[in-house]
N, C-alpha and C. Protein backbone atom coordinates (compact mmCIF):
# COMPACT_ATOMS: atom_id res chain seq x y z
N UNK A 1 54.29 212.77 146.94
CA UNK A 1 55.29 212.14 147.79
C UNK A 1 55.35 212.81 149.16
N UNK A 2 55.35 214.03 148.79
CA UNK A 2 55.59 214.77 150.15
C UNK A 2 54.14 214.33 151.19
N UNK A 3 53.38 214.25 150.70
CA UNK A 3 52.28 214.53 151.82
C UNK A 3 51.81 212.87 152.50
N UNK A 4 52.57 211.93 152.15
CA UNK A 4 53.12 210.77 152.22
C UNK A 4 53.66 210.69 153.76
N UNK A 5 54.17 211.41 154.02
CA UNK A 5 54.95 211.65 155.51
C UNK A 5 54.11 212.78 156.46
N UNK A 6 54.35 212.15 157.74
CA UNK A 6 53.82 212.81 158.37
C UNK A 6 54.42 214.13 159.42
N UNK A 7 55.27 214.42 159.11
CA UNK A 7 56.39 215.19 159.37
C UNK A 7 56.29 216.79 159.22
N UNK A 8 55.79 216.77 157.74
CA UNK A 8 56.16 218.09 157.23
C UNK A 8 56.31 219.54 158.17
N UNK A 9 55.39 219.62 158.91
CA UNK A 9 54.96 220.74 159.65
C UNK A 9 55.39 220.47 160.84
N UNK A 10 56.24 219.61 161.20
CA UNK A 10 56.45 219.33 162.68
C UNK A 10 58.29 219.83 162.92
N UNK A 11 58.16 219.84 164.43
CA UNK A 11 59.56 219.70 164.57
C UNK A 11 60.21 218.39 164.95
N UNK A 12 61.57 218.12 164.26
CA UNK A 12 62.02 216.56 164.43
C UNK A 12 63.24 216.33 165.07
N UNK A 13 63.64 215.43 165.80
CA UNK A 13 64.32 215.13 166.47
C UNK A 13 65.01 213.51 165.47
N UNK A 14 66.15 213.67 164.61
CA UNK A 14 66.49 212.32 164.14
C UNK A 14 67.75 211.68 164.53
N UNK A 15 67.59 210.39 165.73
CA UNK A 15 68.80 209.94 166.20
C UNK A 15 68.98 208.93 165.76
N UNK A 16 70.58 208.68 165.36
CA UNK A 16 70.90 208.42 164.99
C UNK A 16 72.01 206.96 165.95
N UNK A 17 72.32 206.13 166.09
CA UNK A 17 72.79 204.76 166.92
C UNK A 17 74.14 204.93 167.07
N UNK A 18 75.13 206.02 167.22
CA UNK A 18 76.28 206.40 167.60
C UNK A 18 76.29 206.20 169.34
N UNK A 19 77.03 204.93 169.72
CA UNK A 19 76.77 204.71 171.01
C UNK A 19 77.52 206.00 172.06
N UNK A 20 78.24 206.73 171.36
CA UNK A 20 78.42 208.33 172.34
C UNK A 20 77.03 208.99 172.48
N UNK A 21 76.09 208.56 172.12
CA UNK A 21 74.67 209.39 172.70
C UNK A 21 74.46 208.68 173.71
N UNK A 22 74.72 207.72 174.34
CA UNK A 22 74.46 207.38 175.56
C UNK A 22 75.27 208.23 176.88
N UNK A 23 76.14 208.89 176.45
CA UNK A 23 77.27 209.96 177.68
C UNK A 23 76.43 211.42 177.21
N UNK A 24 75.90 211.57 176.55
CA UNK A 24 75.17 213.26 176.73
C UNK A 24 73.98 212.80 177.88
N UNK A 25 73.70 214.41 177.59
CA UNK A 25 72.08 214.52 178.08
C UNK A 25 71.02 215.41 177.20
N UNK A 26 70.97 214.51 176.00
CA UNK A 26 70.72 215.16 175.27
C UNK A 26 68.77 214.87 175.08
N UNK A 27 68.51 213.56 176.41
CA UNK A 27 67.55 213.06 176.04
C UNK A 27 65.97 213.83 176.17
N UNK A 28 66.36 214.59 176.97
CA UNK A 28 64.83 215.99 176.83
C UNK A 28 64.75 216.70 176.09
N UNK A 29 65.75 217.08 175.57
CA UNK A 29 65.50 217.95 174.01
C UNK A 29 65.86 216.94 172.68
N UNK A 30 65.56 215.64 172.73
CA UNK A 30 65.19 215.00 172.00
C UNK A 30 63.56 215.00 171.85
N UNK A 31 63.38 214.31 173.26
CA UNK A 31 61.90 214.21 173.18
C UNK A 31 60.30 215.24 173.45
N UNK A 32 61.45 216.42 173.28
CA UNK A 32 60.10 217.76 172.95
C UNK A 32 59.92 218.27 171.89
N UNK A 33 60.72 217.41 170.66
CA UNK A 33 60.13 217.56 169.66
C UNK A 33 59.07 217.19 169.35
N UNK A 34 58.82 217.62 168.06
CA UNK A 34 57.35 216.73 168.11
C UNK A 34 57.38 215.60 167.24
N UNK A 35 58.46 215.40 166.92
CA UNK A 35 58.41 214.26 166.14
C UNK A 35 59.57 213.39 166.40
N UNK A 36 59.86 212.23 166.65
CA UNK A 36 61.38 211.41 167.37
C UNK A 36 61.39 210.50 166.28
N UNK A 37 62.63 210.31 165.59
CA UNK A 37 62.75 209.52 164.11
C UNK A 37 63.87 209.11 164.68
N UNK A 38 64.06 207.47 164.68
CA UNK A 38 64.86 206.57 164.96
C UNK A 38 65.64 205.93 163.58
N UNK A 39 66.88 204.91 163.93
CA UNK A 39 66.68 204.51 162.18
C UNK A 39 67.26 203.25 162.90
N UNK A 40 66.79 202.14 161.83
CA UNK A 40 67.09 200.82 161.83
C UNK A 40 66.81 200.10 163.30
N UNK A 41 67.92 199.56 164.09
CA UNK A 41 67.50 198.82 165.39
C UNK A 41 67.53 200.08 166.01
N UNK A 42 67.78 201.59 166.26
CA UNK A 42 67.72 202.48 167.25
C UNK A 42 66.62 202.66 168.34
N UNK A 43 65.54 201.77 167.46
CA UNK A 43 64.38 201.55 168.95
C UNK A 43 64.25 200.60 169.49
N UNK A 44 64.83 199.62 169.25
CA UNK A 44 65.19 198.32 169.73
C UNK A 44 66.10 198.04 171.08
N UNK A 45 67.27 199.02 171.23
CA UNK A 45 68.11 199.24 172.32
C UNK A 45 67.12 200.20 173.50
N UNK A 46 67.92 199.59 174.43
CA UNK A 46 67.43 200.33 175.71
C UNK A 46 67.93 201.54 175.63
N UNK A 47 66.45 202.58 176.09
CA UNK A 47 66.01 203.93 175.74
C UNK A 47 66.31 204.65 177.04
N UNK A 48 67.22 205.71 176.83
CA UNK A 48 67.34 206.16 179.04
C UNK A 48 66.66 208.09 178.14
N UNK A 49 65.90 208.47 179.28
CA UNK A 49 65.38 209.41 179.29
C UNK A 49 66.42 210.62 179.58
N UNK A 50 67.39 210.37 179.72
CA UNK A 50 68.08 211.51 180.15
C UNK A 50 69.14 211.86 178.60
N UNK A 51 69.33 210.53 178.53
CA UNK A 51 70.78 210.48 177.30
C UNK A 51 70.06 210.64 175.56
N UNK A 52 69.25 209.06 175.54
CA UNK A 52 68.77 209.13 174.30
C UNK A 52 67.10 209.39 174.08
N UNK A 53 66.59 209.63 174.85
CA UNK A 53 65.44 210.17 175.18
C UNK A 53 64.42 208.91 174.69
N UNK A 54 63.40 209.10 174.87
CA UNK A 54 62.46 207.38 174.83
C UNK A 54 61.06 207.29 174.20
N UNK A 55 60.56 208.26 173.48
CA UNK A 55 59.92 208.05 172.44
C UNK A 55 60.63 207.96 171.13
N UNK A 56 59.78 207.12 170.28
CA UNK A 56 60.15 206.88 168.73
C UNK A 56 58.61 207.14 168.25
N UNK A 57 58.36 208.26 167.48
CA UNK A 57 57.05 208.61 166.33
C UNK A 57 57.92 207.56 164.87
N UNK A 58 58.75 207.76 164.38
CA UNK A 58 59.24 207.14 163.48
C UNK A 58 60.00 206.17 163.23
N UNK A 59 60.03 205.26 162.48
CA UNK A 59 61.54 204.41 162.40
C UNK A 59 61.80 204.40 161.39
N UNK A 60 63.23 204.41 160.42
CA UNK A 60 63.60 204.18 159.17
C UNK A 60 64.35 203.48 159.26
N UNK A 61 63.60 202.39 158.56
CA UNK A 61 64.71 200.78 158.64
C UNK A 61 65.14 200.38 157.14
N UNK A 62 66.11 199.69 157.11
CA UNK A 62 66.31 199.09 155.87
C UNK A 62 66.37 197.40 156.04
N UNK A 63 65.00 197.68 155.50
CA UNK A 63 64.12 196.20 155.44
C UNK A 63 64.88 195.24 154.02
N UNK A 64 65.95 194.25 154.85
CA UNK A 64 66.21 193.75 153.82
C UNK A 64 65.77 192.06 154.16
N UNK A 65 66.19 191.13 153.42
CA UNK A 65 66.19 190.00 153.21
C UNK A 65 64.69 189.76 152.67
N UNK A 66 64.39 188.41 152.56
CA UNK A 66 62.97 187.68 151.77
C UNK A 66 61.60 187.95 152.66
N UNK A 67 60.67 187.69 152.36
CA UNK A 67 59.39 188.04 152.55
C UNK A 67 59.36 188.09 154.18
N UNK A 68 59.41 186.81 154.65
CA UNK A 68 59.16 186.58 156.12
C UNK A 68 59.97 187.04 156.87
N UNK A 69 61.19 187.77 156.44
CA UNK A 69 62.46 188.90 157.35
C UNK A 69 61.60 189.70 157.30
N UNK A 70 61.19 190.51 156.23
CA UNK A 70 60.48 191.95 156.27
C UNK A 70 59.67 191.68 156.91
N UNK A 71 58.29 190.62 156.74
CA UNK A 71 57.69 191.18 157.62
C UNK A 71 57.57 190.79 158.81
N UNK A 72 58.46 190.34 159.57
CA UNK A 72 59.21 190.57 160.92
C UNK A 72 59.49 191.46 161.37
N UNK A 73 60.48 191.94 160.87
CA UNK A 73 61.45 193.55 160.81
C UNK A 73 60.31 194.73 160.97
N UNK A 74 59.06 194.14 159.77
CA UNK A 74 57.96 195.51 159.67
C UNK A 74 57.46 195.38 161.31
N UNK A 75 56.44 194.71 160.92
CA UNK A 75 56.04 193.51 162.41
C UNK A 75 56.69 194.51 163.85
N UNK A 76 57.56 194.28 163.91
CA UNK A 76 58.75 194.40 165.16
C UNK A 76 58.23 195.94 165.35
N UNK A 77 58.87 196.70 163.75
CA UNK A 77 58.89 197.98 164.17
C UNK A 77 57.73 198.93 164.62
N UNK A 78 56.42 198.46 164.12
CA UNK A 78 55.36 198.59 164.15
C UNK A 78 55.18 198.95 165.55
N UNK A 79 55.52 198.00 166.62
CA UNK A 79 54.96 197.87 167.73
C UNK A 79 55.68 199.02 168.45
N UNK A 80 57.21 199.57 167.94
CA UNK A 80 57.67 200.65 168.35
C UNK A 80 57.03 201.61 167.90
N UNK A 81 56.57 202.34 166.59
CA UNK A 81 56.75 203.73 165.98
C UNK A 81 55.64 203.41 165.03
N UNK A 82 54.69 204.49 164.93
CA UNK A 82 53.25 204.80 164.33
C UNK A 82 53.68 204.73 162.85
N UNK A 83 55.19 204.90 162.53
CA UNK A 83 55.13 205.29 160.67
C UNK A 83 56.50 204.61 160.82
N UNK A 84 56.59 203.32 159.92
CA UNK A 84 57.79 203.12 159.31
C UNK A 84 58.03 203.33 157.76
N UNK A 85 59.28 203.28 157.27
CA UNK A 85 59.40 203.72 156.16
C UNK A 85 60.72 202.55 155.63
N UNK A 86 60.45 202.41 154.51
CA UNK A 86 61.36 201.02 154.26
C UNK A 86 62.63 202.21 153.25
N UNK A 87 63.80 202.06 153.81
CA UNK A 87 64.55 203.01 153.31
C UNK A 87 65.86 202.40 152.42
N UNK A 88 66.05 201.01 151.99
CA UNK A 88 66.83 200.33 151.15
C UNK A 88 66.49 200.89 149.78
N UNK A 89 67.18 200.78 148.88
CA UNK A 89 67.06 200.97 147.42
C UNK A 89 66.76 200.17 146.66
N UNK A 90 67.08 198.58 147.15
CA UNK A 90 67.47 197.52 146.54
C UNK A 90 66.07 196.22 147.48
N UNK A 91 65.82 195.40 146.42
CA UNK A 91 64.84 194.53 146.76
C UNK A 91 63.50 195.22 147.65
N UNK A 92 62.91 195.99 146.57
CA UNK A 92 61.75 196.59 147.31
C UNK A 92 60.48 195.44 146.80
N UNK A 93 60.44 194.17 146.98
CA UNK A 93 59.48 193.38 146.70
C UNK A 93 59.16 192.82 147.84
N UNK A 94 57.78 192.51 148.54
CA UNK A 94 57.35 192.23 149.41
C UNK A 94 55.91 190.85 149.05
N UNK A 95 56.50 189.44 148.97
CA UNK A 95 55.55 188.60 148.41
C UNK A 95 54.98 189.23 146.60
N UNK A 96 56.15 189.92 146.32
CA UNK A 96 55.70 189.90 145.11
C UNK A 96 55.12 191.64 144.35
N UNK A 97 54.99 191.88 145.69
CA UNK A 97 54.20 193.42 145.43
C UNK A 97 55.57 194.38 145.64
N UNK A 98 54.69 195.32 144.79
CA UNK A 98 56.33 196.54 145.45
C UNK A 98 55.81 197.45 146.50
N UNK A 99 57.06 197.49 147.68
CA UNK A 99 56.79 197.83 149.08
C UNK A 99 56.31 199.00 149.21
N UNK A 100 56.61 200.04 148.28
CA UNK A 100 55.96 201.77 148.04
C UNK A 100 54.09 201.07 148.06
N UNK A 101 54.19 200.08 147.65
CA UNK A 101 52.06 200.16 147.44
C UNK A 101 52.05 199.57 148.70
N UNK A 102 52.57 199.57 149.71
CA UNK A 102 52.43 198.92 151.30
C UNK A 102 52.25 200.16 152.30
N UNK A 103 53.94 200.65 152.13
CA UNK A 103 54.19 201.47 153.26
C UNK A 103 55.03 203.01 152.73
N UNK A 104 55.10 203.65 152.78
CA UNK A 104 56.10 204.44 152.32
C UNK A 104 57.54 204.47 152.26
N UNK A 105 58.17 205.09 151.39
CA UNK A 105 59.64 204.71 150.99
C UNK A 105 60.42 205.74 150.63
N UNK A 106 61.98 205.50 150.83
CA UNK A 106 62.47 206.33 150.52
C UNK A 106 62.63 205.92 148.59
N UNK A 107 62.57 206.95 148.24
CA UNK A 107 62.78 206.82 146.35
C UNK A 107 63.44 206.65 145.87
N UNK A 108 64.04 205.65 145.50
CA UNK A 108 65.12 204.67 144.60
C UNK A 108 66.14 206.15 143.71
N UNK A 109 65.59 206.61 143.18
CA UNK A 109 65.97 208.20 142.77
C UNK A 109 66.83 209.30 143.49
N UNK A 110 66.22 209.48 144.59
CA UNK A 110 66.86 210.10 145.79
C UNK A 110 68.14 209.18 146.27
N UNK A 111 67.98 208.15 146.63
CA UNK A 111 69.03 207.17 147.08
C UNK A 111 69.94 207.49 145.64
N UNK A 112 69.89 207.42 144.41
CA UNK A 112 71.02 207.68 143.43
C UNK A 112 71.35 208.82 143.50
N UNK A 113 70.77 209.90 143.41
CA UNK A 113 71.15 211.25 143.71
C UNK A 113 72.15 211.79 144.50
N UNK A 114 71.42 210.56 145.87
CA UNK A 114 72.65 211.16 146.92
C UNK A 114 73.83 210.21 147.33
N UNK A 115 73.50 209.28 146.60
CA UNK A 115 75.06 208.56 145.92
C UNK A 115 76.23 209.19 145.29
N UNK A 116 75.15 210.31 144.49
CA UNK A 116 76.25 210.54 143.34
C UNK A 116 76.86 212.00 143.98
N UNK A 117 76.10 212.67 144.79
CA UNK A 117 76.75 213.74 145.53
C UNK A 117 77.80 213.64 146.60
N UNK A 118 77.98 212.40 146.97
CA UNK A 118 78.50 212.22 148.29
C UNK A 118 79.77 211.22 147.39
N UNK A 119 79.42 210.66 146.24
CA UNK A 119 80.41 209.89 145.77
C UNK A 119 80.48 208.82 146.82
N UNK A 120 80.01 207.84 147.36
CA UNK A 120 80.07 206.78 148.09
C UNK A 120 78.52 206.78 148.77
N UNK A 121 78.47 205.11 148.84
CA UNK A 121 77.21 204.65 149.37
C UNK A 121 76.67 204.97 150.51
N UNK A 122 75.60 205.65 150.02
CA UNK A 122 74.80 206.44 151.50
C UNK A 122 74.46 205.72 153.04
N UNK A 123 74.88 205.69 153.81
CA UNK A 123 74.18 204.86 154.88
C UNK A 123 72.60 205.40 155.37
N UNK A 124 72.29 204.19 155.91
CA UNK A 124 70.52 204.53 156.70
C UNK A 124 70.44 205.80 156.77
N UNK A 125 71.56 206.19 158.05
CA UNK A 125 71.69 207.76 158.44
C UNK A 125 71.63 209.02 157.62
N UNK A 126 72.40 208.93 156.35
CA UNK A 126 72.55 210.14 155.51
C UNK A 126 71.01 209.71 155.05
N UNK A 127 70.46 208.61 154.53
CA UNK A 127 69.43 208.45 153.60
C UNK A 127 68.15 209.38 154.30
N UNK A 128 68.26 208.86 155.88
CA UNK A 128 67.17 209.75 156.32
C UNK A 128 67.66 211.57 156.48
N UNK A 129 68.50 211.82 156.53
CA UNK A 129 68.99 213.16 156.44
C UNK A 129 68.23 213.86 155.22
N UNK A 130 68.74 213.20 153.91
CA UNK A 130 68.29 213.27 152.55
C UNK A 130 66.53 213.48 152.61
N UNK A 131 65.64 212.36 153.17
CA UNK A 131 64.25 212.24 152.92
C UNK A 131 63.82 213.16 153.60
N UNK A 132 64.49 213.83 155.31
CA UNK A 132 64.11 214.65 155.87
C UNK A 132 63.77 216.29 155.40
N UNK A 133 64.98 216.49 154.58
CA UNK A 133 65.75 217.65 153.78
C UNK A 133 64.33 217.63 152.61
N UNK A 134 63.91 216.57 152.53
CA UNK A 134 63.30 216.94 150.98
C UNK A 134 61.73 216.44 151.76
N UNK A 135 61.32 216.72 152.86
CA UNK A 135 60.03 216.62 153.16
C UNK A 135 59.33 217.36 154.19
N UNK A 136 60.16 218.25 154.68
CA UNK A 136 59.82 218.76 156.06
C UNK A 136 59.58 220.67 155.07
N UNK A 137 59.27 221.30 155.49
CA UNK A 137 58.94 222.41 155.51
C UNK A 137 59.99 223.68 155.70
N UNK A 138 60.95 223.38 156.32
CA UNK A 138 61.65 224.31 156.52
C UNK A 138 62.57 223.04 157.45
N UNK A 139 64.07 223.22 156.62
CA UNK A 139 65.22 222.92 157.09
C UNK A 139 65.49 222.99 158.78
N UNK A 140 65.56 224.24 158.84
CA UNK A 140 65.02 224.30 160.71
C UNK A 140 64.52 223.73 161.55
N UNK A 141 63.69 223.36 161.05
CA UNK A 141 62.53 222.22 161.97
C UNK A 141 63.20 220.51 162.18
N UNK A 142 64.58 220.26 161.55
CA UNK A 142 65.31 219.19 161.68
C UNK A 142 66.33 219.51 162.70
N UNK A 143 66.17 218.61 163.75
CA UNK A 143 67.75 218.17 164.75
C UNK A 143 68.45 217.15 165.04
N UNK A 144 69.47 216.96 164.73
CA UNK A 144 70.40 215.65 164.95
C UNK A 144 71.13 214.96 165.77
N UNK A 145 71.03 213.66 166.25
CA UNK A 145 71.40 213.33 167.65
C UNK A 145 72.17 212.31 166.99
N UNK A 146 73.36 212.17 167.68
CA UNK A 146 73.55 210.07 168.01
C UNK A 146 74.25 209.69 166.42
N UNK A 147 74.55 211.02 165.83
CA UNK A 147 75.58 210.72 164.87
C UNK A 147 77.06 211.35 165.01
N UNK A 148 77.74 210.80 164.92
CA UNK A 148 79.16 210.96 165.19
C UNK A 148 80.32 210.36 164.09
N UNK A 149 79.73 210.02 162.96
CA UNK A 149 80.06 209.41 162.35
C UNK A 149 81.58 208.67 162.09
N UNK A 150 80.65 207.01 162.75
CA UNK A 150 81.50 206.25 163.08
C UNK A 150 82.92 206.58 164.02
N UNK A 151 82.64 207.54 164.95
CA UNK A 151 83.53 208.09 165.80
C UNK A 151 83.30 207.17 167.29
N UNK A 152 82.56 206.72 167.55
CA UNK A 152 81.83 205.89 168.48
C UNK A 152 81.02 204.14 167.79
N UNK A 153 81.75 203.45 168.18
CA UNK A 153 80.90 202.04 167.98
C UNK A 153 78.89 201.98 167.88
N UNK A 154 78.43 201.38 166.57
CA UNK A 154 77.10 201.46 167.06
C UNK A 154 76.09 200.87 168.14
N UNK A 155 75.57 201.57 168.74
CA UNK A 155 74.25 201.38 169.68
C UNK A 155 74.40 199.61 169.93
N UNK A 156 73.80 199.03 168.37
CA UNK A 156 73.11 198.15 168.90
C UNK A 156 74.13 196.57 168.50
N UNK A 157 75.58 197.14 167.98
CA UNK A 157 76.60 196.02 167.13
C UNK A 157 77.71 196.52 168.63
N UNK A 158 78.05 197.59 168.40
CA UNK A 158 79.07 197.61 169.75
C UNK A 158 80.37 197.38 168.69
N UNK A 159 79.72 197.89 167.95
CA UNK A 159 81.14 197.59 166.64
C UNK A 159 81.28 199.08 165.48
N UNK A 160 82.56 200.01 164.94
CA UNK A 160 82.81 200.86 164.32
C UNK A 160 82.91 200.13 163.05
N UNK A 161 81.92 199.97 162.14
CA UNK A 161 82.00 199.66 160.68
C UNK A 161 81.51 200.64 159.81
N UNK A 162 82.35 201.58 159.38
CA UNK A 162 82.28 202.63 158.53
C UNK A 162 81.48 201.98 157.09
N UNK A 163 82.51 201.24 156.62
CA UNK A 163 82.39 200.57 155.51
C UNK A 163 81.06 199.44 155.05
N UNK A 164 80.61 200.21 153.91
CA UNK A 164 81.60 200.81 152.96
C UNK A 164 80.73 201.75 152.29
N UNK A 165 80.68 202.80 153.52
CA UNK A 165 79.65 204.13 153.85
C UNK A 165 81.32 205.15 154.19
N UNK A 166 81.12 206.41 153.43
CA UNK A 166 82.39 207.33 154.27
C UNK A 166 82.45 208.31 155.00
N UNK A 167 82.59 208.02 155.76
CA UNK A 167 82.36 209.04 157.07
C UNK A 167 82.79 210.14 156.83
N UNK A 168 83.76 210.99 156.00
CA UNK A 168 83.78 211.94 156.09
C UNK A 168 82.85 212.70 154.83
N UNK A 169 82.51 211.77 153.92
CA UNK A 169 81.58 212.75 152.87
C UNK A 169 80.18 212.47 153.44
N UNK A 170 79.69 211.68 154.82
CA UNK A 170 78.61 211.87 155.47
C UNK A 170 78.33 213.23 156.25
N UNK A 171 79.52 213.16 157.06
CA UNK A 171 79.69 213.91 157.74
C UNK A 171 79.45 215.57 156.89
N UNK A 172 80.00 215.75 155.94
CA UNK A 172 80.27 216.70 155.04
C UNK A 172 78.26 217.04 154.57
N UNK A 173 77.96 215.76 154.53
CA UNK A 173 76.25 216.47 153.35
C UNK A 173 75.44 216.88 154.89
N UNK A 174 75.50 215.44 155.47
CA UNK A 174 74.59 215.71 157.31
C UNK A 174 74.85 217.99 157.45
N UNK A 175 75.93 217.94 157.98
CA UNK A 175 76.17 219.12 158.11
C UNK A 175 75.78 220.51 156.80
N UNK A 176 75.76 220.33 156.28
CA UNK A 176 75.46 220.77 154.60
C UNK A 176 73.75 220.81 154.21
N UNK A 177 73.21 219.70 155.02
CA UNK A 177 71.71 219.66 154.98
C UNK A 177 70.69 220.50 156.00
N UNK A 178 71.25 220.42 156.91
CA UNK A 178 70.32 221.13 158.15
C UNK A 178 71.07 222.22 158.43
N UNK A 179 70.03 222.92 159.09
CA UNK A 179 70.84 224.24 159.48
C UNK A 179 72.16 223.98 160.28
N UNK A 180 72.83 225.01 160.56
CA UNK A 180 74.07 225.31 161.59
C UNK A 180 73.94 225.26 162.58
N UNK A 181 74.54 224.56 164.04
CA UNK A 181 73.96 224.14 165.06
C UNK A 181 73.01 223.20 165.53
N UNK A 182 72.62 222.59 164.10
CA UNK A 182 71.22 221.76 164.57
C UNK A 182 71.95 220.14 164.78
N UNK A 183 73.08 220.01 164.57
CA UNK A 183 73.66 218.67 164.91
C UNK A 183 75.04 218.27 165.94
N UNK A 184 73.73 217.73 167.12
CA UNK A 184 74.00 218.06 168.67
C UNK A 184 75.21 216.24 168.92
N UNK A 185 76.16 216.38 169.30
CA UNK A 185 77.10 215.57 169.33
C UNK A 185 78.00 215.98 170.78
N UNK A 186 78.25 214.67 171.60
CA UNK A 186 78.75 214.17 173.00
C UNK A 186 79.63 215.09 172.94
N UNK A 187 80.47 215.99 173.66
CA UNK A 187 81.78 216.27 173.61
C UNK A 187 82.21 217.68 172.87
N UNK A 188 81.15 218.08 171.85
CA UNK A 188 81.36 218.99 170.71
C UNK A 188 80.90 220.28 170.65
């Protein structure tokens, strides 16, 4: 699984669609990592070099609906980011095949795991926190942008919908997963 990702040995930068990353300047020490992991539409919105910085190496989307959504959604993301990763738990069938023999995934397993630690349904955000935590090499090598959880409307809705994800037992593992200091937030 691990060697599945291309990450391990790198340093990562994972932002997250908390529209308060647009008031930092957080966007150059986003993008000297060596690795920029977006999730869902986060590469889709307009990218400013100063705030949210403007490469994407990754995207983690949660590819849902029937055949011809996904591969749209795949399609789309493709043209942004060299490695997507289909990070839903639920309807991993793609024309019939299962999406792990396509592209890589987060593990139906892991997604229960960190259900059951957090006691409420993981969002995109924690999920990639989780896959990061369990694929990279050293905890350290992870940094966090553009989560604020649900403290700021998202990026690309312009809308605060927590639900029925909880912001404070996100907030609680995010912080709990990466080192101390490594999760960089507007204001904080």
């Amino acid at each position: 699984m691990v060697n599945e990702f291309p990450w391990r040995d790198k340093t990562i930068s994972l932002v997250g669609n908390a529209s308060s990353l647009w008031e930092g300047t957080f966007g150059p020490q986003i993008d000297e990592s060596e690795y920029v992991i977006r999730i869902n539409q986060g590469a889709f919105i307009e990218l400013y070099p100063e705030s949210t910085g403007v490469r994407t190496d990754a995207l983690l989307m949660s590819l849902n609906g029937n055949s011809l959504e996904k591969a749209w959604m795949y399609s789309r993301a493709r043209r942004r980011a060299k490695t997507v990763v289909a990070m839903t738990p639920k309807d991993r069938k793609f024309l019939g095949m299962d999406l792990a023999s396509l592209i890589p995934v987060y593990p139906e397993q892991w997604h229960h795991e960190l259900h059951e630690l957090m006691g409420a349904r993981p969002s995109t955000g924690a999920m990639a926190v989780d896959l990061l935590r369990r694929t990279v090499a050293d905890p350290s090598q992870i940094s966090i942008f553009g989560f604020d959880f649900w403290g700021s409307p998202t990026t690309y809705t312009g809308k605060i919908k927590a639900a029925p994800h909880d912001p404070e037992a996100e907030e609680k593992f995010v912080r709990g997963a990466v080192n101390k200091g490594k999760v960089f937030q507007v204001g904080r």
